[in-house]
ModelCIF file with pLDDT and N, C-alpha, C, O atoms, coordinates in Angstrom:
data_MODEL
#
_entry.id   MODEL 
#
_entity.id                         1 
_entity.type                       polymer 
_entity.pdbx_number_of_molecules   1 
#
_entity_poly.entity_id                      1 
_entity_poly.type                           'polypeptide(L)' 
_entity_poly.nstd_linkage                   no 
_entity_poly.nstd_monomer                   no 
_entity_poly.pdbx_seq_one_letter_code       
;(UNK)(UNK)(UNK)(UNK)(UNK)(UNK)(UNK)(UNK)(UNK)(UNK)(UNK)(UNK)(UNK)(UNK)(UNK)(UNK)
(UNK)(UNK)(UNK)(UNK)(UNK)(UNK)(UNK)(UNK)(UNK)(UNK)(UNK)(UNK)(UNK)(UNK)(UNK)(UNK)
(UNK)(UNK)(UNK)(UNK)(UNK)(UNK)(UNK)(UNK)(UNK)(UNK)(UNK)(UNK)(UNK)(UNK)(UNK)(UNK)
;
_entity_poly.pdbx_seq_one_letter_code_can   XXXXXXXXXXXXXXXXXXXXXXXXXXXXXXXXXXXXXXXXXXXXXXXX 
_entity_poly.pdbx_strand_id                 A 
#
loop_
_entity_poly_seq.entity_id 
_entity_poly_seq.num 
_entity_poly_seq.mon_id 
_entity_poly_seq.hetero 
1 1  UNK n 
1 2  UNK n 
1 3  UNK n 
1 4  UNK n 
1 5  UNK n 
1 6  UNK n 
1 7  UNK n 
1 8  UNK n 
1 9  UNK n 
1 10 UNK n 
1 11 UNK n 
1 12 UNK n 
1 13 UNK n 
1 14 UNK n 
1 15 UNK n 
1 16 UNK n 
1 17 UNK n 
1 18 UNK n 
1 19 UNK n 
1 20 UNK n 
1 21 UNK n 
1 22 UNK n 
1 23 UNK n 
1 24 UNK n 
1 25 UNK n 
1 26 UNK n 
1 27 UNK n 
1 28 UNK n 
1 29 UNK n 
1 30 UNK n 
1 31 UNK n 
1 32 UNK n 
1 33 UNK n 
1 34 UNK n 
1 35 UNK n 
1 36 UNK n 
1 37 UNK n 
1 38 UNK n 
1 39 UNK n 
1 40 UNK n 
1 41 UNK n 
1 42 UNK n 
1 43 UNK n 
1 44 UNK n 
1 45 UNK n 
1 46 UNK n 
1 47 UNK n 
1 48 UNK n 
#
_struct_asym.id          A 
_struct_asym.entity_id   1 
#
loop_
_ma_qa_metric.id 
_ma_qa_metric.mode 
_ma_qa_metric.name 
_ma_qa_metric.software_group_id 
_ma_qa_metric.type 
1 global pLDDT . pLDDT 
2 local  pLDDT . pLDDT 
#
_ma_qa_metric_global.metric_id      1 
_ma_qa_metric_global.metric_value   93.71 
_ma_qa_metric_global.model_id       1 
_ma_qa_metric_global.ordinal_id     1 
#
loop_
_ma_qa_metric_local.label_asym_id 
_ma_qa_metric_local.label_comp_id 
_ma_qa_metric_local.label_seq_id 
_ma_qa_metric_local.metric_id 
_ma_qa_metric_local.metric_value 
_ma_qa_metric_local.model_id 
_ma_qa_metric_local.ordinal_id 
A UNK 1  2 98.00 1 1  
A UNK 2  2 98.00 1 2  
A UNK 3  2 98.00 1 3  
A UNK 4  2 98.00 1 4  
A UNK 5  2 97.00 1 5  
A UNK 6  2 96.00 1 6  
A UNK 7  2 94.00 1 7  
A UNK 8  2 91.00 1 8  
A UNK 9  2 79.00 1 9  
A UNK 10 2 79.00 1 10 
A UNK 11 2 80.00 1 11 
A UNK 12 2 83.00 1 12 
A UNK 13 2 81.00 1 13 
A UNK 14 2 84.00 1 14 
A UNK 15 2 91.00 1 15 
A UNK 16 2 96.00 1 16 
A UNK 17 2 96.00 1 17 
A UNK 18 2 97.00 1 18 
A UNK 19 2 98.00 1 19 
A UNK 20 2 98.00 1 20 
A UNK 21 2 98.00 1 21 
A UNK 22 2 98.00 1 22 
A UNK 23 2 96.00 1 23 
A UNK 24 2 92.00 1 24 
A UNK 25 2 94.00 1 25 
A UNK 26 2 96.00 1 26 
A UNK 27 2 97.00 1 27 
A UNK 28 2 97.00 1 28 
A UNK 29 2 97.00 1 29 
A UNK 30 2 97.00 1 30 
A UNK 31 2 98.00 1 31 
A UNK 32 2 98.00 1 32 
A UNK 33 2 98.00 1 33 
A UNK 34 2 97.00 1 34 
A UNK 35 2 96.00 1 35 
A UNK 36 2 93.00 1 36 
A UNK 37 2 93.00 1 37 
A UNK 38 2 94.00 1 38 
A UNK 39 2 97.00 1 39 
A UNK 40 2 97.00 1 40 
A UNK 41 2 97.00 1 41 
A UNK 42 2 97.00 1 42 
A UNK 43 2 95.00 1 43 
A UNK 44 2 93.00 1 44 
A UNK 45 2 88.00 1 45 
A UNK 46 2 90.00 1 46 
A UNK 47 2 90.00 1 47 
A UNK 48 2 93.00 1 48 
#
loop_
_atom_site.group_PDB 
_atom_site.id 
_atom_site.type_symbol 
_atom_site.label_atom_id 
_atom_site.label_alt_id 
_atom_site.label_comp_id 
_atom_site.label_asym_id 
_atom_site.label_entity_id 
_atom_site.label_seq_id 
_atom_site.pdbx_PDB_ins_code 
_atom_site.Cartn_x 
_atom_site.Cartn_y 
_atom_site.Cartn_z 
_atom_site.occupancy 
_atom_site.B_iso_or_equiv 
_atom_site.pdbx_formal_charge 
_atom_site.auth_seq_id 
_atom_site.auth_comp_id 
_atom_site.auth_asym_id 
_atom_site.auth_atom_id 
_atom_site.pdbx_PDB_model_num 
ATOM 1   N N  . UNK A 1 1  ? -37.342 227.552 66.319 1.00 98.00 ? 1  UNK A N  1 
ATOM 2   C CA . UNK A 1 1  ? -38.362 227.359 67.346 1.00 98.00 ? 1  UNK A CA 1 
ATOM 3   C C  . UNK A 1 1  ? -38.815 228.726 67.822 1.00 98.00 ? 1  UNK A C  1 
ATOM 4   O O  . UNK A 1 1  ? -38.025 229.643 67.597 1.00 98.00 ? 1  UNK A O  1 
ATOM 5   N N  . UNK A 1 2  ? -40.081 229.056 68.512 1.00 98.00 ? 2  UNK A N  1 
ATOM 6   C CA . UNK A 1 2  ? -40.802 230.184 68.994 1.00 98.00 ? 2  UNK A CA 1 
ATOM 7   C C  . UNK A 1 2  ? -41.131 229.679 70.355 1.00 98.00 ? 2  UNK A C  1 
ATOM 8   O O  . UNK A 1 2  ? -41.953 228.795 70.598 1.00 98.00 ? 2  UNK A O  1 
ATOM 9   N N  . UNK A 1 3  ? -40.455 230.285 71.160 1.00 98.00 ? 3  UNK A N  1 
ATOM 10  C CA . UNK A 1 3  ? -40.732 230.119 72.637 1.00 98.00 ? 3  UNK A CA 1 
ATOM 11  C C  . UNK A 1 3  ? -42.032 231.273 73.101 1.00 98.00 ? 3  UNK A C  1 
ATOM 12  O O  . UNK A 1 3  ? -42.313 232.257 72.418 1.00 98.00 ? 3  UNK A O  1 
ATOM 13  N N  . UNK A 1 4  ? -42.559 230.991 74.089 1.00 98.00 ? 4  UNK A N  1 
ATOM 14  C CA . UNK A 1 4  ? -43.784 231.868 74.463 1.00 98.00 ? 4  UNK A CA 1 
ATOM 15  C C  . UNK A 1 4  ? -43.697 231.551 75.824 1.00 98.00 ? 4  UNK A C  1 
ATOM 16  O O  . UNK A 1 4  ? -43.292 230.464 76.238 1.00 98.00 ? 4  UNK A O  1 
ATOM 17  N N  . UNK A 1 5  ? -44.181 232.757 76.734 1.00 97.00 ? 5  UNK A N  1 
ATOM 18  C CA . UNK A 1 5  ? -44.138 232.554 77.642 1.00 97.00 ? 5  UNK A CA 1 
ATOM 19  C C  . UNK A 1 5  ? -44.975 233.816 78.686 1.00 97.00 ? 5  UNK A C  1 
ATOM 20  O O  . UNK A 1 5  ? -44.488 234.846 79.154 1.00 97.00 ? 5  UNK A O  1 
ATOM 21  N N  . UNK A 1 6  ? -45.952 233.441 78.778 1.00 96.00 ? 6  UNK A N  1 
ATOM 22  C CA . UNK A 1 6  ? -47.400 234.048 79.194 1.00 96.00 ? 6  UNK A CA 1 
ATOM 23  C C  . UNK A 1 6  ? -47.183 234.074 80.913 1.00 96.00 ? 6  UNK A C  1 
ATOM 24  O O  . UNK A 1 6  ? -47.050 233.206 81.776 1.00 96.00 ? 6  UNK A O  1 
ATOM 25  N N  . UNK A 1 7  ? -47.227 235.623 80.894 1.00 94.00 ? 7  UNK A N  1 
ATOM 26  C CA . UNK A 1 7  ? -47.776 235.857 82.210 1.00 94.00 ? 7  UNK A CA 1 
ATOM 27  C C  . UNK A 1 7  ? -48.631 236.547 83.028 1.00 94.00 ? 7  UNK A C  1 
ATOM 28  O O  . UNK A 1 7  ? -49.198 237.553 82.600 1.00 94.00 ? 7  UNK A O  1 
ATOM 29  N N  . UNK A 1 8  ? -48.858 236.031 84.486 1.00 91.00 ? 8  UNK A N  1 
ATOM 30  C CA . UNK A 1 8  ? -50.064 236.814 84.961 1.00 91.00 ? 8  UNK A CA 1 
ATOM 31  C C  . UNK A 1 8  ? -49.663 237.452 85.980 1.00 91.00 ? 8  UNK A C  1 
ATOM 32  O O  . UNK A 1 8  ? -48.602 237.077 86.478 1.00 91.00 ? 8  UNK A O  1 
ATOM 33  N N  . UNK A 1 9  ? -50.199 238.304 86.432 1.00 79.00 ? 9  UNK A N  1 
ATOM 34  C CA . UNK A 1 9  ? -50.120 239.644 87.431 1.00 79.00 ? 9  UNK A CA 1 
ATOM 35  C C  . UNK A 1 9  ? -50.272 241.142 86.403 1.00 79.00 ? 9  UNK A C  1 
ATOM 36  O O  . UNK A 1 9  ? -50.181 241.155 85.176 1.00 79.00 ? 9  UNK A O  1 
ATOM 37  N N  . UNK A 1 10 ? -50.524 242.343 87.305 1.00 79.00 ? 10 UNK A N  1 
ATOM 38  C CA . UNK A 1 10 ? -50.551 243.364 86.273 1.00 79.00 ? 10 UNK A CA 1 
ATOM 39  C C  . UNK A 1 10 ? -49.110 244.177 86.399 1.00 79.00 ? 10 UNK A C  1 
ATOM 40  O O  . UNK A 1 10 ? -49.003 245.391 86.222 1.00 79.00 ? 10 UNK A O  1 
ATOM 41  N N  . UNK A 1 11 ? -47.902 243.178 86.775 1.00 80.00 ? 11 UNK A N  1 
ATOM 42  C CA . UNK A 1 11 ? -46.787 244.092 86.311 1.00 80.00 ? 11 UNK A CA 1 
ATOM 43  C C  . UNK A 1 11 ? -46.236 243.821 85.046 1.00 80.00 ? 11 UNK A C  1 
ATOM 44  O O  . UNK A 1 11 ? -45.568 244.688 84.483 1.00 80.00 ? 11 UNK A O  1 
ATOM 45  N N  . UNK A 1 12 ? -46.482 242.462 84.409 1.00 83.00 ? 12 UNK A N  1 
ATOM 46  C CA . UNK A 1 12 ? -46.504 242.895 82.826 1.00 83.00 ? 12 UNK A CA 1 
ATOM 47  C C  . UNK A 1 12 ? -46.235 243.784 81.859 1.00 83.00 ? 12 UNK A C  1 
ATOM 48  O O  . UNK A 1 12 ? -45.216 243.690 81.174 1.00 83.00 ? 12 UNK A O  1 
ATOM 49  N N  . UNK A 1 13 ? -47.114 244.728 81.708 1.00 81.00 ? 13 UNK A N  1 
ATOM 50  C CA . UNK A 1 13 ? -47.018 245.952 80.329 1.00 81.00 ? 13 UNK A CA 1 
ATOM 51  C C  . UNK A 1 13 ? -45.892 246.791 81.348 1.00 81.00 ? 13 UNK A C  1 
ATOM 52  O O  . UNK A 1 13 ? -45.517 247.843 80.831 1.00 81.00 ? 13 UNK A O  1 
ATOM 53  N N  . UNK A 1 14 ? -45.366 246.537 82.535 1.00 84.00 ? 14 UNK A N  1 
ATOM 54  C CA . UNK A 1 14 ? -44.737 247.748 83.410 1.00 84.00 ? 14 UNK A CA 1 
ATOM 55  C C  . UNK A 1 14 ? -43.256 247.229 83.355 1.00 84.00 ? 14 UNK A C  1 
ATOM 56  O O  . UNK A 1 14 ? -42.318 248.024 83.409 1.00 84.00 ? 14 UNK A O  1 
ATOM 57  N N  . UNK A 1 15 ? -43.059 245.786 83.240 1.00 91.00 ? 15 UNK A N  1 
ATOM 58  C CA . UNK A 1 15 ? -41.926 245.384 83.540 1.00 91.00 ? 15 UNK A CA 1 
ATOM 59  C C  . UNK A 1 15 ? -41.069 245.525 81.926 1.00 91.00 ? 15 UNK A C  1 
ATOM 60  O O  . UNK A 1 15 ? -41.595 245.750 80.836 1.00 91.00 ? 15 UNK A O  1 
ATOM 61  N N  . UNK A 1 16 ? -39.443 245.282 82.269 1.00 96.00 ? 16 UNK A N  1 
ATOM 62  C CA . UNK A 1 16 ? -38.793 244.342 81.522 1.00 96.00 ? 16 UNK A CA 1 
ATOM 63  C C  . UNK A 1 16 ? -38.590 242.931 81.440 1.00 96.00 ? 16 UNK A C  1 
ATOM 64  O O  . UNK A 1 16 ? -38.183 242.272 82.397 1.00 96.00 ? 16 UNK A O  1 
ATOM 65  N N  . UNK A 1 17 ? -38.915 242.360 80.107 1.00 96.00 ? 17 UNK A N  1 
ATOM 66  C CA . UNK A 1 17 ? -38.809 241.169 80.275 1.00 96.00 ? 17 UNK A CA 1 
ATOM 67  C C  . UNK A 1 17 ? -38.004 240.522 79.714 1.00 96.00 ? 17 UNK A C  1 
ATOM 68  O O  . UNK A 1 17 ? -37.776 240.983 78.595 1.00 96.00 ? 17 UNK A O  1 
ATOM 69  N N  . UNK A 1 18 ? -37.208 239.287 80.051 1.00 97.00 ? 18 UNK A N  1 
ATOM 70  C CA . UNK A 1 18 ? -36.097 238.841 79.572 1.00 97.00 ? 18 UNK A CA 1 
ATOM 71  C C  . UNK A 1 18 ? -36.193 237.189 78.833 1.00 97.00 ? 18 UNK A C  1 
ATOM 72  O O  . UNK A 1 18 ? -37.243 236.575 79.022 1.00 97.00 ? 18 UNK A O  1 
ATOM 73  N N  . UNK A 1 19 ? -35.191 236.584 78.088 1.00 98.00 ? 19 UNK A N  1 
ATOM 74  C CA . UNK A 1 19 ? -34.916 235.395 78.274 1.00 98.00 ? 19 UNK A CA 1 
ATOM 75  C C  . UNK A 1 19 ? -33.468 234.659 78.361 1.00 98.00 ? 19 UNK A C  1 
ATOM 76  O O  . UNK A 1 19 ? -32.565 234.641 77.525 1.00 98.00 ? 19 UNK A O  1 
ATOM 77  N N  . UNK A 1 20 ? -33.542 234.054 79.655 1.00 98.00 ? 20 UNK A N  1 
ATOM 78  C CA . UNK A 1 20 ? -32.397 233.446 79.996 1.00 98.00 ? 20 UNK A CA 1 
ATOM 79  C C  . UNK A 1 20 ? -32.189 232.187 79.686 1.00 98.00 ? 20 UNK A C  1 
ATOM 80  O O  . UNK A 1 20 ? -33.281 231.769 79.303 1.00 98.00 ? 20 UNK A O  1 
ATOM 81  N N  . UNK A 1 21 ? -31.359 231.287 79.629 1.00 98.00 ? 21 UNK A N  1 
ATOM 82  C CA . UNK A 1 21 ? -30.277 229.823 79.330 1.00 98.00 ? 21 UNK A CA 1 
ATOM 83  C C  . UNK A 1 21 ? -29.756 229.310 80.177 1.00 98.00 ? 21 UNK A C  1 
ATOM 84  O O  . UNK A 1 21 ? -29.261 230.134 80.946 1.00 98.00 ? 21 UNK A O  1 
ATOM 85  N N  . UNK A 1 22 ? -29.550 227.999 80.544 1.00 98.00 ? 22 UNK A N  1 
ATOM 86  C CA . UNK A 1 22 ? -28.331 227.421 80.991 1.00 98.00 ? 22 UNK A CA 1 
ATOM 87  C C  . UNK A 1 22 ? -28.190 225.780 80.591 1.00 98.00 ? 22 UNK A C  1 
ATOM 88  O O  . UNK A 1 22 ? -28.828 224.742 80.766 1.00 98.00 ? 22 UNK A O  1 
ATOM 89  N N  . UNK A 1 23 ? -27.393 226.062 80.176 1.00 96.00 ? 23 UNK A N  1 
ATOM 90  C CA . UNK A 1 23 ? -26.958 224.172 79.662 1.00 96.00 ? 23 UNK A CA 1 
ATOM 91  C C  . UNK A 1 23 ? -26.512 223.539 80.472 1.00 96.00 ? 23 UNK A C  1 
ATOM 92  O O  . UNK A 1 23 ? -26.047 224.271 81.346 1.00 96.00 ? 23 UNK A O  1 
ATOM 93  N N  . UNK A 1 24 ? -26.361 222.329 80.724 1.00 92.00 ? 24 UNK A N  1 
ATOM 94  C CA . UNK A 1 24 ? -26.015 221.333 81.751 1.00 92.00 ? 24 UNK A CA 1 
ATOM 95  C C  . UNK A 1 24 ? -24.874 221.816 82.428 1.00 92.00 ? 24 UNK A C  1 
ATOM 96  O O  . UNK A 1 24 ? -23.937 222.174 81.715 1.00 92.00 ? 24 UNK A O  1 
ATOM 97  N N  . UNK A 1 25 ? -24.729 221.919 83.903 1.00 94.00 ? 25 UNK A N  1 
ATOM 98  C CA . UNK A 1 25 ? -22.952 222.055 84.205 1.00 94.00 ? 25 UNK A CA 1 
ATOM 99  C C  . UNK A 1 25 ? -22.925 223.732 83.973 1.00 94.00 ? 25 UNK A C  1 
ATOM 100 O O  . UNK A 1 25 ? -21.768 224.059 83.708 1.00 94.00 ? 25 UNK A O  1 
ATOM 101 N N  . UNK A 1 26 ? -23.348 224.273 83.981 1.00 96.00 ? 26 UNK A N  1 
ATOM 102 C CA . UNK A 1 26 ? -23.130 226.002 82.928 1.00 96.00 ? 26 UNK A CA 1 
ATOM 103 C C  . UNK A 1 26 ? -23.965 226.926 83.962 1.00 96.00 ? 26 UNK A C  1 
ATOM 104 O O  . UNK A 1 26 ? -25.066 226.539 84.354 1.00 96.00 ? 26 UNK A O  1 
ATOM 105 N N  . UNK A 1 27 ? -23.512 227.942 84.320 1.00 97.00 ? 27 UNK A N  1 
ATOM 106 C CA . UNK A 1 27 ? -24.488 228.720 84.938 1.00 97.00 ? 27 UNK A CA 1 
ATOM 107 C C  . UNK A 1 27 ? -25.467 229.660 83.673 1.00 97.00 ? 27 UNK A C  1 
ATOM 108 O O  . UNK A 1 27 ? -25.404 229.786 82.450 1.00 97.00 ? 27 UNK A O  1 
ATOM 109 N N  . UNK A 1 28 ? -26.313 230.168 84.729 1.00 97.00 ? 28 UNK A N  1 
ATOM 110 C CA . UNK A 1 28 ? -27.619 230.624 83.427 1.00 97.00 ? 28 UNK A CA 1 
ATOM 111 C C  . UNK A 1 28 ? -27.434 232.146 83.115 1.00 97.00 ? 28 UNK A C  1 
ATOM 112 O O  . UNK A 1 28 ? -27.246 233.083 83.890 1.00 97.00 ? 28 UNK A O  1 
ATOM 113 N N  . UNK A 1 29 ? -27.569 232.110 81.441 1.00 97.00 ? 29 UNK A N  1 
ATOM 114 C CA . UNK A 1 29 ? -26.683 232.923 81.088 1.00 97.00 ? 29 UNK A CA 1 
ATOM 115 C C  . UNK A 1 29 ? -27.940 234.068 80.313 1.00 97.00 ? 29 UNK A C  1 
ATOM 116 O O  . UNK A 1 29 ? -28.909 233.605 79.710 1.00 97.00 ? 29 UNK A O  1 
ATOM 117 N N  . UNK A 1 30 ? -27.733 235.412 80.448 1.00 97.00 ? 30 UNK A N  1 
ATOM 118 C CA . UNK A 1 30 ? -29.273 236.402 79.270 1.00 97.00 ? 30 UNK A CA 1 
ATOM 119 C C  . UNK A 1 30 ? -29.100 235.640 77.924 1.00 97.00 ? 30 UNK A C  1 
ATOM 120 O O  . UNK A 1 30 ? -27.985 235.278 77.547 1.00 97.00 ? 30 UNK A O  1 
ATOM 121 N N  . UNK A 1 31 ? -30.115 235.430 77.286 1.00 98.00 ? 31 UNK A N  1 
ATOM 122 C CA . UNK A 1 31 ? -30.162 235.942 76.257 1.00 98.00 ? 31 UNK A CA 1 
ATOM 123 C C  . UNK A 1 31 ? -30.587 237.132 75.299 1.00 98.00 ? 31 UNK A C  1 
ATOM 124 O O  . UNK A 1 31 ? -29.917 237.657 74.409 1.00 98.00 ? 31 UNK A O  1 
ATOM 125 N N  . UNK A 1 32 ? -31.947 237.435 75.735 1.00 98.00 ? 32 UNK A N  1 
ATOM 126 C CA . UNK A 1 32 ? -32.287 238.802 75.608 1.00 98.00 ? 32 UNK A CA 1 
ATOM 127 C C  . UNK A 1 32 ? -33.237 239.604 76.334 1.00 98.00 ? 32 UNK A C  1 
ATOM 128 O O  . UNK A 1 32 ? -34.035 238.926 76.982 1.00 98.00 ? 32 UNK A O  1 
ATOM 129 N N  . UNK A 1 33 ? -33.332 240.409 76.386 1.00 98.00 ? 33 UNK A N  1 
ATOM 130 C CA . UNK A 1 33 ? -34.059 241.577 76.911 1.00 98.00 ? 33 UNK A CA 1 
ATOM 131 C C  . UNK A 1 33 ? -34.991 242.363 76.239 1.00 98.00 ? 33 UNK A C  1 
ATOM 132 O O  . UNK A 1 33 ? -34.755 242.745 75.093 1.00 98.00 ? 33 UNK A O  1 
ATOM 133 N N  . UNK A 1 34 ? -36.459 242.770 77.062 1.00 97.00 ? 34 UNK A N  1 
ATOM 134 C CA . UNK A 1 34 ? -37.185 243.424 76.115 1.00 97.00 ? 34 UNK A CA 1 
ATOM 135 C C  . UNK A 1 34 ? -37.869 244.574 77.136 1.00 97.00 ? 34 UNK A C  1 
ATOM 136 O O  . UNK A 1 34 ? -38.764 244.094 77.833 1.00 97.00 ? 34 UNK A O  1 
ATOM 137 N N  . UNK A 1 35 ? -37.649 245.788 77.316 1.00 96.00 ? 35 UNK A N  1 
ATOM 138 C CA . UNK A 1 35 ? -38.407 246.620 78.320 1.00 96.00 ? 35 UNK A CA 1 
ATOM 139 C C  . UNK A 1 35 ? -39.610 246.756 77.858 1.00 96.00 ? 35 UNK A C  1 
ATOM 140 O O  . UNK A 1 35 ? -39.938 246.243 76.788 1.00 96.00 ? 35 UNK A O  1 
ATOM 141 N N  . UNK A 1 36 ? -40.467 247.492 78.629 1.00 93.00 ? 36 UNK A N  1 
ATOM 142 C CA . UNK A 1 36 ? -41.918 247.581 78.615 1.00 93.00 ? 36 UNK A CA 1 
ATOM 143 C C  . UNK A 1 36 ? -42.662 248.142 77.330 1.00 93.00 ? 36 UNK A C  1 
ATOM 144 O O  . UNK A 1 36 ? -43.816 247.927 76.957 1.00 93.00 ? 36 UNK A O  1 
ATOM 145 N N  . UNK A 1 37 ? -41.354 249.173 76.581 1.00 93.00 ? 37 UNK A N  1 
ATOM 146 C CA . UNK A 1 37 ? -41.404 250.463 75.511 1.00 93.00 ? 37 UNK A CA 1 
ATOM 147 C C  . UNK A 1 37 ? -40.886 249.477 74.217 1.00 93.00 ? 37 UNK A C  1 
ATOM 148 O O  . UNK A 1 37 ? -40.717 249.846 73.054 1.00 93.00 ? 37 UNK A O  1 
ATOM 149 N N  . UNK A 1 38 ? -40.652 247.881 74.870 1.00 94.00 ? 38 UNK A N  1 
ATOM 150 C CA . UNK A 1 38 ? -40.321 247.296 73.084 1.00 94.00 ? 38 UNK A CA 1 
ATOM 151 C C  . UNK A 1 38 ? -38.581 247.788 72.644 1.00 94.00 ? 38 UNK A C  1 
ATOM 152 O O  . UNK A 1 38 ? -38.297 247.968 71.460 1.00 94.00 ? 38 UNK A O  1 
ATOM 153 N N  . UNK A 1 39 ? -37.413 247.980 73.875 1.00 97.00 ? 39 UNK A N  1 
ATOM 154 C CA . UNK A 1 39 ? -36.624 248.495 73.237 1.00 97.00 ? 39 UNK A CA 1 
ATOM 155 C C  . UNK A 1 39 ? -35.929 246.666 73.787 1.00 97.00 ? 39 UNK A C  1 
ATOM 156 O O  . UNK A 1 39 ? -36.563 246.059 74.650 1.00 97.00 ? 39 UNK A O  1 
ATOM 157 N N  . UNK A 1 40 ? -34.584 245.990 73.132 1.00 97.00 ? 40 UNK A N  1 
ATOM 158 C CA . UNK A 1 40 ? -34.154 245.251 73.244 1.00 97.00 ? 40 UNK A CA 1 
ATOM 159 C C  . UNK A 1 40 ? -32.877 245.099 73.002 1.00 97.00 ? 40 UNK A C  1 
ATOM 160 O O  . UNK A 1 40 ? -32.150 245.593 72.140 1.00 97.00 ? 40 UNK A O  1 
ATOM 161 N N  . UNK A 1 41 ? -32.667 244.300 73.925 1.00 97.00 ? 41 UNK A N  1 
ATOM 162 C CA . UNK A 1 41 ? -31.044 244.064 74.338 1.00 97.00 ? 41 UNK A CA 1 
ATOM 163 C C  . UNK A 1 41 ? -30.888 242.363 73.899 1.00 97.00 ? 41 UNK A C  1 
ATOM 164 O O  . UNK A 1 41 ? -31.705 241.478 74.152 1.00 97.00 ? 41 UNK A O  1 
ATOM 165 N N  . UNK A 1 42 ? -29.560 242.223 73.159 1.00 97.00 ? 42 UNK A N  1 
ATOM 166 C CA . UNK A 1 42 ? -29.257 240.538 72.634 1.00 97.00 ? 42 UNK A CA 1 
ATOM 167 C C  . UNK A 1 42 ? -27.492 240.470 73.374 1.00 97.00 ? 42 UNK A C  1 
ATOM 168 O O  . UNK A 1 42 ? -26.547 241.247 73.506 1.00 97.00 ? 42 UNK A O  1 
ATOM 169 N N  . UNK A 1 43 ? -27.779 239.210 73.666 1.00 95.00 ? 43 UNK A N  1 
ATOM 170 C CA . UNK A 1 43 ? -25.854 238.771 74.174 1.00 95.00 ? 43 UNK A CA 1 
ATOM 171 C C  . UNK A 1 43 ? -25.513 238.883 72.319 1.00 95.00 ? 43 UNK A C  1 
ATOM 172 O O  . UNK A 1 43 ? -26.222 239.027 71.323 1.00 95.00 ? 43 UNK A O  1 
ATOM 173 N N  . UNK A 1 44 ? -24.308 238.753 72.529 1.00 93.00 ? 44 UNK A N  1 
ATOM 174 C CA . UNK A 1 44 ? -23.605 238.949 71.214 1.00 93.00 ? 44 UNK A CA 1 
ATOM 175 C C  . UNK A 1 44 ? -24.060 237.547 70.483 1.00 93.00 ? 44 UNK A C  1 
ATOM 176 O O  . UNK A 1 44 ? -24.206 237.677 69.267 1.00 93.00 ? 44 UNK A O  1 
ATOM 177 N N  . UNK A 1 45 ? -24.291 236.329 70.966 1.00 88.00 ? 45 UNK A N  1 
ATOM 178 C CA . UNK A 1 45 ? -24.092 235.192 70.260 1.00 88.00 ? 45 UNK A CA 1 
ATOM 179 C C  . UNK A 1 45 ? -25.097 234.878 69.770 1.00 88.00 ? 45 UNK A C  1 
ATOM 180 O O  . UNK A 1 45 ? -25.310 233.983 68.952 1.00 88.00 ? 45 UNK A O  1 
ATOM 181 N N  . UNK A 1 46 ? -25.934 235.754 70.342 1.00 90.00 ? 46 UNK A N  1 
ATOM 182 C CA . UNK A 1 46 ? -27.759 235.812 69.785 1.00 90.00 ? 46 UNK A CA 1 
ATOM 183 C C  . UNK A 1 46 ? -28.582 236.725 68.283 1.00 90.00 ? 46 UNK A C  1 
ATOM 184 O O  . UNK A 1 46 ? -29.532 236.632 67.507 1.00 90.00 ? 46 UNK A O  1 
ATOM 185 N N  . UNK A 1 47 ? -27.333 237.639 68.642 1.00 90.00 ? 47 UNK A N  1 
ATOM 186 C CA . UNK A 1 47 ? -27.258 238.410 67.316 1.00 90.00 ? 47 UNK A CA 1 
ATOM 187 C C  . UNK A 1 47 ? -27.661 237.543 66.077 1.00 90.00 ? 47 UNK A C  1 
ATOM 188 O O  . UNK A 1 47 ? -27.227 236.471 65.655 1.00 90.00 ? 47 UNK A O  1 
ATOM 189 N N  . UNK A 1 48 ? -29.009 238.698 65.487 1.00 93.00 ? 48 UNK A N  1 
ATOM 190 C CA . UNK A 1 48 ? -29.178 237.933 64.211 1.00 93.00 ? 48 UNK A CA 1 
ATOM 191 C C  . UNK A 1 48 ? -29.475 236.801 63.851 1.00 93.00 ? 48 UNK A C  1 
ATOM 192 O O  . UNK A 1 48 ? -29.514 236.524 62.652 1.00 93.00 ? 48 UNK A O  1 
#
């Protein structure tokens, strides 16, 4: 699947942006990270 997720204001191109999880019962957990410069961060289980 390809998640998308469009936003508005002009802190956008300035921010980091992330995507987070939580399954039923579970608190919400990163999955990944993307700063403004395109550099990115993955939880381990996301790897690959």
């Amino acid at each position: 699947l390809r998640l998308s997720c469009a936003a508005s204001g002009s802190i956008f191109s300035l921010s980091t942006m992330g995507w987070y999880r939580q399954a039923p019962g579970k608190q919400r957990d990163l999955v990944a990270t993307i700063t403004n410069s395109g550099v990115t961060n993955y939880a381990d289980s996301m790897k690959g």
